[in-house]
Protein backbone atom coordinates (compact mmCIF):
# COMPACT_ATOMS: atom_id res chain seq x y z
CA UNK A 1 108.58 142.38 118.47
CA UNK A 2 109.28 138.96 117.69
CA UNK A 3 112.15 137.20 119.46
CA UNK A 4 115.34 136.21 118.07
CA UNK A 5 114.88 132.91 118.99
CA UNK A 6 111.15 132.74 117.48
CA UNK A 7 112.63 134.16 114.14
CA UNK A 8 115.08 131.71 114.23
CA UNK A 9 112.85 128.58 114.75
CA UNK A 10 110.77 130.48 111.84
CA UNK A 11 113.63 130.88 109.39
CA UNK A 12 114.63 126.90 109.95
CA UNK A 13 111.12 125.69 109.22
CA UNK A 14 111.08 127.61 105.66
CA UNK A 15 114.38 125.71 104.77
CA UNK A 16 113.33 122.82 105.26
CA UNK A 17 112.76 120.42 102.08
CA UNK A 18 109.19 118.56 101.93
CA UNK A 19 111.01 115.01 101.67
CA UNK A 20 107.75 113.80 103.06
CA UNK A 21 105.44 114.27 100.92
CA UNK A 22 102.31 113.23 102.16
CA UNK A 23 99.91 110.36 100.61
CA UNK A 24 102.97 109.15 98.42
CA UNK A 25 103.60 105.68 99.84
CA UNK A 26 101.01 103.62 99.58
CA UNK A 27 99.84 102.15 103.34
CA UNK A 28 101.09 98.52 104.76
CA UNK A 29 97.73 96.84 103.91
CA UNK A 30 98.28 94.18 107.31
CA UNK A 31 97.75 97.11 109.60
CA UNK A 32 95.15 99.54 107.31
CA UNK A 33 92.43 98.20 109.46
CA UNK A 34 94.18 97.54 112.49
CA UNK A 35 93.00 98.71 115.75
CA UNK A 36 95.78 98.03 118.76
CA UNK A 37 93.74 98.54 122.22
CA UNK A 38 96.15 99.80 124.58
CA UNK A 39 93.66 100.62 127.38
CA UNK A 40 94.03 99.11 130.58
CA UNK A 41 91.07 98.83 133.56
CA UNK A 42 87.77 100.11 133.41
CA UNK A 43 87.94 103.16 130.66
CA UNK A 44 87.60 100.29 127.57
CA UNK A 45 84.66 101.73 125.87
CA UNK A 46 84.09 99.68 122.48
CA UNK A 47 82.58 102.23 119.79
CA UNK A 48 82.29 102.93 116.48
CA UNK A 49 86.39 104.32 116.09
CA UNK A 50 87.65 100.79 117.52
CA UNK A 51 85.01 98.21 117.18
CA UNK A 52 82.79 96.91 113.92
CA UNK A 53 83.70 95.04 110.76
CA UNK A 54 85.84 97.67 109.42
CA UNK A 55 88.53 96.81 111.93
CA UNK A 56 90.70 94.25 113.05
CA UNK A 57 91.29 94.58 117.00
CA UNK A 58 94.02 93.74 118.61
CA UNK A 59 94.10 93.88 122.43
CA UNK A 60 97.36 92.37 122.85
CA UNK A 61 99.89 94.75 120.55
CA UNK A 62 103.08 92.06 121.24
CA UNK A 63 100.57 89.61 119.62
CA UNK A 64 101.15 91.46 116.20
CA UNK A 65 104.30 93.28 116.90
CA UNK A 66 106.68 90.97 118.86
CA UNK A 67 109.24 92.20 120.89
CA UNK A 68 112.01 90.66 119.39
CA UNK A 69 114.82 92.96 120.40
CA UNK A 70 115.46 93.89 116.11
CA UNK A 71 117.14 96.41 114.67
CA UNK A 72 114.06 98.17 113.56
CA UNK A 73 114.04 97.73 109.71
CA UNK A 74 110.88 96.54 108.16
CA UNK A 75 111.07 93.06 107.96
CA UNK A 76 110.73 91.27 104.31
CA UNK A 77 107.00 89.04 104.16
């Protein structure tokens, strides 16, 4: 027997509305290819999901991001 708080949790997720449908906004094309290395030490393997002509690596993520202490909204190009 299920438990009220499982039914619950159920019941919310079928009222929720799909405002997110997926693969309806097209991607930001500056970071389609972008690969942000965020190892540290000795685990950086390079291989082929981070490294090749497909992508553009970044090992330094405040490089492309700045912390610039915004407000979070996408900023106009």
């Amino acid at each position: 027997m299920k438990s009220r708080i499982k039914k619950s949790f159920e019941k919310a997720l079928y009222v929720i509305e799909n405002n997110f449908p997926t693969g309806k906004l097209p991607g930001i094309e500056r970071f389609a290819s972008m690969y942000v290395n965020t190892s540290q030490g000795e685990g950086d393997v390079n291989g082929p999901w981070n490294s090749g002509s497909e992508w553009d690596r970044v090992d330094d993520f405040e490089e492309v991001i700045p912390a610039d202490d915004g407000d979070g909204r996408q900023q106009s190009s």
